[in-house]
N, C-alpha and C. Protein backbone atom coordinates (compact mmCIF):
# COMPACT_ATOMS: atom_id res chain seq x y z
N UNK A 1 122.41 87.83 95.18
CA UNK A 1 121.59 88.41 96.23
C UNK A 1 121.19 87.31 97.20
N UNK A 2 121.22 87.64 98.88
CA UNK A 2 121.12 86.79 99.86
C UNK A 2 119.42 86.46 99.27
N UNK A 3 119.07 85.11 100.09
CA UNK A 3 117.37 85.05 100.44
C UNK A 3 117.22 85.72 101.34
N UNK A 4 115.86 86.29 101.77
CA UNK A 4 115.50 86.79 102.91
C UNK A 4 115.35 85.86 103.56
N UNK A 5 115.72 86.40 104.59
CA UNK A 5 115.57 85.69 105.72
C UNK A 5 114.01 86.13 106.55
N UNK A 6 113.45 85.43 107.22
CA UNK A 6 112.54 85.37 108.35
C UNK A 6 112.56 86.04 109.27
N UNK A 7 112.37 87.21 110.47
CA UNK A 7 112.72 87.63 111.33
C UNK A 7 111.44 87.79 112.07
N UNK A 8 110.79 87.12 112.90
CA UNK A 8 109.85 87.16 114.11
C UNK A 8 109.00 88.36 114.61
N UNK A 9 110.45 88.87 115.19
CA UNK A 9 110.80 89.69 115.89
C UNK A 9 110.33 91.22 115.56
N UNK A 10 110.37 90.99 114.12
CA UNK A 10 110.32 92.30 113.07
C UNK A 10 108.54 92.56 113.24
N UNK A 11 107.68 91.15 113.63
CA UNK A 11 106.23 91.57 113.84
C UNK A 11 106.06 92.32 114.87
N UNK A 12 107.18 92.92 116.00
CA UNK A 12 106.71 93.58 117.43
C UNK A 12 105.98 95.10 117.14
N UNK A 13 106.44 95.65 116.03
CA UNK A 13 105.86 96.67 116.03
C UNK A 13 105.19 97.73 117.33
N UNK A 14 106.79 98.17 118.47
CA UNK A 14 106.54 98.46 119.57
C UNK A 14 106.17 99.39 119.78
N UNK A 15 106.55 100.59 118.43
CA UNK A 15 106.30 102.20 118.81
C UNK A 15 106.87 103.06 117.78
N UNK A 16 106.36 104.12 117.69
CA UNK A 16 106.73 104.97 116.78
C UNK A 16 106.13 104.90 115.05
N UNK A 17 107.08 105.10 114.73
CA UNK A 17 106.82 104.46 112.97
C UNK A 17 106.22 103.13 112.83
N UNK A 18 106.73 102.08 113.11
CA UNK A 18 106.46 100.98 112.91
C UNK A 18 105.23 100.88 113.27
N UNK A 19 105.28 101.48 114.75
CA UNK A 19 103.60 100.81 115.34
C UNK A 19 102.62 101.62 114.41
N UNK A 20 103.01 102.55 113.62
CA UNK A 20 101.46 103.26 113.11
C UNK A 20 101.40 102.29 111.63
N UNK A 21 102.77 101.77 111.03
CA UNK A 21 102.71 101.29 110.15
C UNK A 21 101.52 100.06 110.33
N UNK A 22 101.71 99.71 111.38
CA UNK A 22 101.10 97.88 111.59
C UNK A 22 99.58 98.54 111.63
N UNK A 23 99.53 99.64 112.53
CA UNK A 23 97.70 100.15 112.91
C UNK A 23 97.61 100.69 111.01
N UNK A 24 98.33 100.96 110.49
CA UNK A 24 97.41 101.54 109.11
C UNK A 24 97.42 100.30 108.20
N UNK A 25 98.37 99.17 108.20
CA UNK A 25 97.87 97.40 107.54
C UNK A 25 96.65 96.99 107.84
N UNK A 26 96.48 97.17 109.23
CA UNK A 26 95.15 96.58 109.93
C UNK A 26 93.77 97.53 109.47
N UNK A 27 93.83 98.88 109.20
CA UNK A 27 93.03 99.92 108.93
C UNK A 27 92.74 99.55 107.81
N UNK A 28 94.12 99.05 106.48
CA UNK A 28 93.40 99.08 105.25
C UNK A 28 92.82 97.64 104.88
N UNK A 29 93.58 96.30 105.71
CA UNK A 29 92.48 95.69 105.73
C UNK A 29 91.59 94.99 105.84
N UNK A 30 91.03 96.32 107.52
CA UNK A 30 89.39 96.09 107.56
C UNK A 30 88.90 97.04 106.47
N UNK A 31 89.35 98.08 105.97
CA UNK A 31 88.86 98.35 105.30
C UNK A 31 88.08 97.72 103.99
N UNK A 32 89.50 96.77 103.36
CA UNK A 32 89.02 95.91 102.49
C UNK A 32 88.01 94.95 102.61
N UNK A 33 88.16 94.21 104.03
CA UNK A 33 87.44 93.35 104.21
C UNK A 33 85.95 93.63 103.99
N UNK A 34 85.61 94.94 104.76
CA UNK A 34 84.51 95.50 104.52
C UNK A 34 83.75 95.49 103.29
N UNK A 35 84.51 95.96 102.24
CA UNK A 35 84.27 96.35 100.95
C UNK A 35 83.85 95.05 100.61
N UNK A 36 84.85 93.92 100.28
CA UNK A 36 84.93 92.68 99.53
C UNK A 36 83.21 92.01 100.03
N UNK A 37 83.52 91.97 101.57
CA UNK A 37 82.21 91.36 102.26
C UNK A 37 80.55 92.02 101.56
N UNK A 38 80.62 93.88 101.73
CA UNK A 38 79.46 94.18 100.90
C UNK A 38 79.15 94.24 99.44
N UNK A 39 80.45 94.04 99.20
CA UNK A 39 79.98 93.20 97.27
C UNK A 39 79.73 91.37 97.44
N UNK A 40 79.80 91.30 98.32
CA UNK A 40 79.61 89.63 98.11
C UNK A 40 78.10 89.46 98.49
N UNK A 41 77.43 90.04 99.61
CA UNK A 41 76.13 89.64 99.92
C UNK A 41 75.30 90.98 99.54
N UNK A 42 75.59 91.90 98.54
CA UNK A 42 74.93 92.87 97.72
C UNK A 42 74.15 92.05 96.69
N UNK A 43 72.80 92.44 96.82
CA UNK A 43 71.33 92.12 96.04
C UNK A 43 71.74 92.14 94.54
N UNK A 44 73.18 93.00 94.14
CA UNK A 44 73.15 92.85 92.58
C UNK A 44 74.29 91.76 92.08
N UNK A 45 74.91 90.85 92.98
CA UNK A 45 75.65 89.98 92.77
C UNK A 45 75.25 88.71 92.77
N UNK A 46 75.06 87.45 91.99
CA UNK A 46 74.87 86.60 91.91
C UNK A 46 75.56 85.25 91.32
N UNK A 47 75.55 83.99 91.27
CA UNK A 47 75.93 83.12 91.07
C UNK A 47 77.24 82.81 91.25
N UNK A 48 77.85 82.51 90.60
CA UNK A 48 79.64 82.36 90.77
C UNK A 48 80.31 83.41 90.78
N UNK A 49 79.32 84.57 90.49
CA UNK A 49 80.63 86.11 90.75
C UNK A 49 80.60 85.99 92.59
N UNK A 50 79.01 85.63 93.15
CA UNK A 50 79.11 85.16 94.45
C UNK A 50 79.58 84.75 95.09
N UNK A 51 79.87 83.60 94.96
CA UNK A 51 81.52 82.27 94.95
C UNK A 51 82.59 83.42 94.81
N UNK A 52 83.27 84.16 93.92
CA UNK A 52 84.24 84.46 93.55
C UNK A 52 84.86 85.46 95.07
N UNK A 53 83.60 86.51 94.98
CA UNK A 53 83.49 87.76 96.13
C UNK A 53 83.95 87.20 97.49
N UNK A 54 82.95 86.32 97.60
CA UNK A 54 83.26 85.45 98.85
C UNK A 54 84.76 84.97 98.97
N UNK A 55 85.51 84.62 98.10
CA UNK A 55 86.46 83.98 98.26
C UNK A 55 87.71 85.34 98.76
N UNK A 56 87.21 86.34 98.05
CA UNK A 56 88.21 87.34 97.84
C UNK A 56 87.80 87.71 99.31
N UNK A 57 86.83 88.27 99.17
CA UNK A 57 86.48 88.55 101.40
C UNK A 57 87.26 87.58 102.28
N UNK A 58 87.13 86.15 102.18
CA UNK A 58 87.42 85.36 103.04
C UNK A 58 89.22 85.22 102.97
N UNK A 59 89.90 85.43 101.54
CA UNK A 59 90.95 85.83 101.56
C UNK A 59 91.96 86.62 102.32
N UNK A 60 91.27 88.10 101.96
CA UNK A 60 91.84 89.33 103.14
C UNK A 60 92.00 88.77 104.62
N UNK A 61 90.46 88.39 104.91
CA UNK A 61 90.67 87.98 106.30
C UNK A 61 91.33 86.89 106.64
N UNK A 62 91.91 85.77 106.24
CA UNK A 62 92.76 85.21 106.40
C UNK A 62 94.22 85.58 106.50
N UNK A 63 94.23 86.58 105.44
CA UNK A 63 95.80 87.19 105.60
C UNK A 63 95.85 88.05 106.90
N UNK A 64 94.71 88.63 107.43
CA UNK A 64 94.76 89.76 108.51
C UNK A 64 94.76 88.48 109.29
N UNK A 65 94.60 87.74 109.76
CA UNK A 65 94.27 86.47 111.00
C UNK A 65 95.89 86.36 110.99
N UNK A 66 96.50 85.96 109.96
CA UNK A 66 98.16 85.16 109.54
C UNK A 66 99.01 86.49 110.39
N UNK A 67 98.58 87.74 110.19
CA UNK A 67 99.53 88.95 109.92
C UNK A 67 99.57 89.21 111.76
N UNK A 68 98.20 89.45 112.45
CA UNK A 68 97.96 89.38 113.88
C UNK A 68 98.79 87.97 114.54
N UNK A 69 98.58 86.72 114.30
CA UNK A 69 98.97 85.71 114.74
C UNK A 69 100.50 85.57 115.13
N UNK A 70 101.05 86.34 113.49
CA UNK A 70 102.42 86.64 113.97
C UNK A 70 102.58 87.81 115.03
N UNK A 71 102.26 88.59 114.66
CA UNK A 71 102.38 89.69 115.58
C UNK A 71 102.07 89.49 117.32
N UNK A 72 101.46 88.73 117.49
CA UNK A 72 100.97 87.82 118.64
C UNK A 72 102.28 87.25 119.34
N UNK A 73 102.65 86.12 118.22
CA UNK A 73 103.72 85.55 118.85
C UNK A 73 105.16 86.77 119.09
N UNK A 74 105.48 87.62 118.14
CA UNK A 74 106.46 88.33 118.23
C UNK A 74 106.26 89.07 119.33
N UNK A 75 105.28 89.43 120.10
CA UNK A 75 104.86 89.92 121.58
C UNK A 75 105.65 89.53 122.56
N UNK A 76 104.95 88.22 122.24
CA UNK A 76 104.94 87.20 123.03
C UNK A 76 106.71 86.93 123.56
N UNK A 77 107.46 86.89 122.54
CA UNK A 77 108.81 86.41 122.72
C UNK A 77 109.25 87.52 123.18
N UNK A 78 109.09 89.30 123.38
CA UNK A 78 109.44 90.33 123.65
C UNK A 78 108.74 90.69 124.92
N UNK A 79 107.78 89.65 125.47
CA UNK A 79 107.37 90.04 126.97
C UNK A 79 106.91 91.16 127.03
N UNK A 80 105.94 91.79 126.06
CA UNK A 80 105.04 92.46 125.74
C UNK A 80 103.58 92.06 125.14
N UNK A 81 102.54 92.69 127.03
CA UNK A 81 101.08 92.30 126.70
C UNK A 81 100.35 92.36 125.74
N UNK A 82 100.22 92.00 124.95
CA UNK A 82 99.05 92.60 123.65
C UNK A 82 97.61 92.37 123.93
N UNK A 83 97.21 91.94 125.14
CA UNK A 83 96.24 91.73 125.54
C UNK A 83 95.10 92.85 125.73
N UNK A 84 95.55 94.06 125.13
CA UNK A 84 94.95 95.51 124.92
C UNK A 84 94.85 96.02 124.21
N UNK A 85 95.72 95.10 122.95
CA UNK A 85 95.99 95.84 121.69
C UNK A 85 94.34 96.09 121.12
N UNK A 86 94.05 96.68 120.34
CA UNK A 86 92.69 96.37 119.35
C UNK A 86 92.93 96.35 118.50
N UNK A 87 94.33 96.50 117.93
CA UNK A 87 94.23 95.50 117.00
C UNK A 87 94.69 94.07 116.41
N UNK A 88 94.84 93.57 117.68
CA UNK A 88 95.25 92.36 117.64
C UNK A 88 93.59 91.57 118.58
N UNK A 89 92.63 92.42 117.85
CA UNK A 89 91.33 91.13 118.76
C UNK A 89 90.52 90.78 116.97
């Protein structure tokens, strides 16, 4: 079996299927983010499960930052504004 290969391009997500695919990644997660964030600074969590929550919150959102960034550049090389997107802010 080949490696996968890398494809850029594949982040444009211009329309149709794809584009609802990318808006329901981004939906589930802020969703998550949400969640992870109100178990982390929830009154019944404490000490290193604190640490832990936090990490898992700050996780998601890193992967959503990585996932936009590409998607950014794959715009970008297709001469398509994303400067409207919402979900690329």
């Amino acid at each position: 079996m080949a490696e996968p290969v890398y494809n850029p391009n594949a982040f444009a997500f211009t329309d149709g299927v794809p584009l609802q695919v990318w808006q329901n990644i981004i939906i589930v997660l802020d969703q998550n983010i949400k969640v992870e964030t109100e178990l982390a600074i929830g009154a019944s969590i404490d000490g290193e499960k604190r640490i832990h929550q936090c990490g898992r919150a700050n996780a998601i959102r890193e992967i959503k930052e990585i996932l936009v960034s590409e998607r950014k550049k794959a715009l970008d090389v297709a001469n398509i504004d994303w400067t409207k997107d919402e979900t690329l802010k």
